[in-house]
Protein backbone atom coordinates (compact mmCIF):
# COMPACT_ATOMS: atom_id res chain seq x y z
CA UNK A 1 0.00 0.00 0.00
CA UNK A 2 1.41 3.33 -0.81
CA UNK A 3 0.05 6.22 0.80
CA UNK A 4 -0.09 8.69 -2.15
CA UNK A 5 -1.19 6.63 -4.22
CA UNK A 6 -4.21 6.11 -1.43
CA UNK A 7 -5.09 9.59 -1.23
CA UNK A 8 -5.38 10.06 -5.06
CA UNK A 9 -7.89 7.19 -4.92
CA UNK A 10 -9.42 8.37 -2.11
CA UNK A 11 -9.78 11.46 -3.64
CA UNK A 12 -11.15 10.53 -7.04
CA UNK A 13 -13.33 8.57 -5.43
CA UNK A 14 -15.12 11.18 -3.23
CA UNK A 15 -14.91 13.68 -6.60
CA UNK A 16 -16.93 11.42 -8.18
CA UNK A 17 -19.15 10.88 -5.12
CA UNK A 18 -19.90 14.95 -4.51
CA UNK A 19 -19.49 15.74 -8.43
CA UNK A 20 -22.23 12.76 -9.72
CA UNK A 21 -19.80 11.00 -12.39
CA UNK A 22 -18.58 7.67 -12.53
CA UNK A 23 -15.72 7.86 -15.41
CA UNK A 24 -11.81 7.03 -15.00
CA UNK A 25 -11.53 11.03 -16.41
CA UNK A 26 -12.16 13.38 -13.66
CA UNK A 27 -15.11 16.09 -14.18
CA UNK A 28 -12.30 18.57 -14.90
CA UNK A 29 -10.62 16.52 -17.52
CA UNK A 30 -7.45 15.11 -15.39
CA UNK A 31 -6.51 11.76 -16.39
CA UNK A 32 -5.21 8.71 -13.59
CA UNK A 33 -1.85 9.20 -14.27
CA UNK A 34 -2.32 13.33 -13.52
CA UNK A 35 -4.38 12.72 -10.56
CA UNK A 36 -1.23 10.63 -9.18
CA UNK A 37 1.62 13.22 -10.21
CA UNK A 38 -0.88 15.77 -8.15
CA UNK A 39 0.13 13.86 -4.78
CA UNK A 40 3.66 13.78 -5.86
CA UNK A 41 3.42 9.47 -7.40
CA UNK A 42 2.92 8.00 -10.55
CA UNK A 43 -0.19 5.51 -11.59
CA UNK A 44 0.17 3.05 -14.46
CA UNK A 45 -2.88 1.40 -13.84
CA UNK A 46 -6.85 2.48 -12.14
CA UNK A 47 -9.79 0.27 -12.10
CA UNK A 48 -13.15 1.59 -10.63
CA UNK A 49 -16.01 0.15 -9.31
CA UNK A 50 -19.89 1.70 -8.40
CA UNK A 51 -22.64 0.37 -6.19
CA UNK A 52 -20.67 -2.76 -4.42
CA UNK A 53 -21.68 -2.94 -0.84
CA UNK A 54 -18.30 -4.21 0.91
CA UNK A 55 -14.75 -4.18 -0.50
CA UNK A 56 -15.04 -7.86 -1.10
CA UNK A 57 -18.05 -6.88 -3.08
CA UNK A 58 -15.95 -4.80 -5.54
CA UNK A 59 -13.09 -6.75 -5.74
CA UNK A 60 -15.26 -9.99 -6.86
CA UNK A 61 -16.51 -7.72 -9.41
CA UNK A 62 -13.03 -6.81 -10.46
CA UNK A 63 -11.33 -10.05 -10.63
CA UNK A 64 -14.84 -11.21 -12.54
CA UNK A 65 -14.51 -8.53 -15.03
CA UNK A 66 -13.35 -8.92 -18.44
CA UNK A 67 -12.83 -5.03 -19.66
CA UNK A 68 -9.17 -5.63 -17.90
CA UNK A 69 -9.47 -5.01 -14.07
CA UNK A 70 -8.65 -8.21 -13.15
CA UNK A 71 -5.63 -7.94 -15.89
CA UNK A 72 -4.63 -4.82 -14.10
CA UNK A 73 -4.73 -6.28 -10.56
CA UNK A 74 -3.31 -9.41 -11.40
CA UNK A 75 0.06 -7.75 -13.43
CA UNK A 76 3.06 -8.97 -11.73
CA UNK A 77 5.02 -5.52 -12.57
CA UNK A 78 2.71 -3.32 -10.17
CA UNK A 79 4.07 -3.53 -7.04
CA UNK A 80 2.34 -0.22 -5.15
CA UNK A 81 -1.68 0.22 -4.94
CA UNK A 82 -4.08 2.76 -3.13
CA UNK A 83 -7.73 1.99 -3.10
CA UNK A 84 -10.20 4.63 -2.09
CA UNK A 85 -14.12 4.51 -1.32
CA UNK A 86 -16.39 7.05 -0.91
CA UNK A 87 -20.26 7.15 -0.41
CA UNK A 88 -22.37 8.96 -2.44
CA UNK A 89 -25.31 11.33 -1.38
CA UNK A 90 -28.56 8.46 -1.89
CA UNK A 91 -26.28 5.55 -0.42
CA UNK A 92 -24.22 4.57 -3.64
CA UNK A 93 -20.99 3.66 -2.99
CA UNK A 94 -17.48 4.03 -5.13
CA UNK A 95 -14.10 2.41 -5.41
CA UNK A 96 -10.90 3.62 -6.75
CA UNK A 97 -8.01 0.96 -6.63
CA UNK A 98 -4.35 2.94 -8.49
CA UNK A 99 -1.34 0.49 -9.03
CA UNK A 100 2.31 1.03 -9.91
């Protein structure tokens, strides 16, 4: 777990909690890998999830997806992750994971 890398997770996911988005772009435009560099890290890999209740919840999901989140978590060269949550107004619920 990396710390920075945690807080730009954390952070995406509570922008796109408050700001009503689900996308891997930010409202503003800012890609993964810019979201990383703004806590001083570097990403080379995000997956997101919406509406799991648990963290088991979304990582099942993940590791059952085929549109490459399980290819990202399962890549041998990442050695670093962050994973953020944050509840939406209404109860939904998101997940960030970042790897490098």
């Amino acid at each position: 777990m990396e710390g920075a890398l945690q807080t730009a997770a954390r952070l995406h996911s509570w922008d796109q909690s408050y700001s009503r988005y689900f996308s891997h772009t930010s409202c503003n435009g800012r890609t993964f890998t810019q979201r990383a560099s703004a806590q001083g890290t570097s990403a080379f890999g995000e997956i997101i999830a919406s509406g799991q209740s648990s963290p088991s919840a979304a990582v099942s999901a993940w590791m059952g997806s085929t549109s490459g989140h399980c290819d990202i978590i399962m890549n041998g060269g990442y050695t670093r992750t962050g994973v953020g949550y944050a509840q939406a107004p209404g109860g939904g619920r998101l997940w960030t994971g970042m790897f490098r």
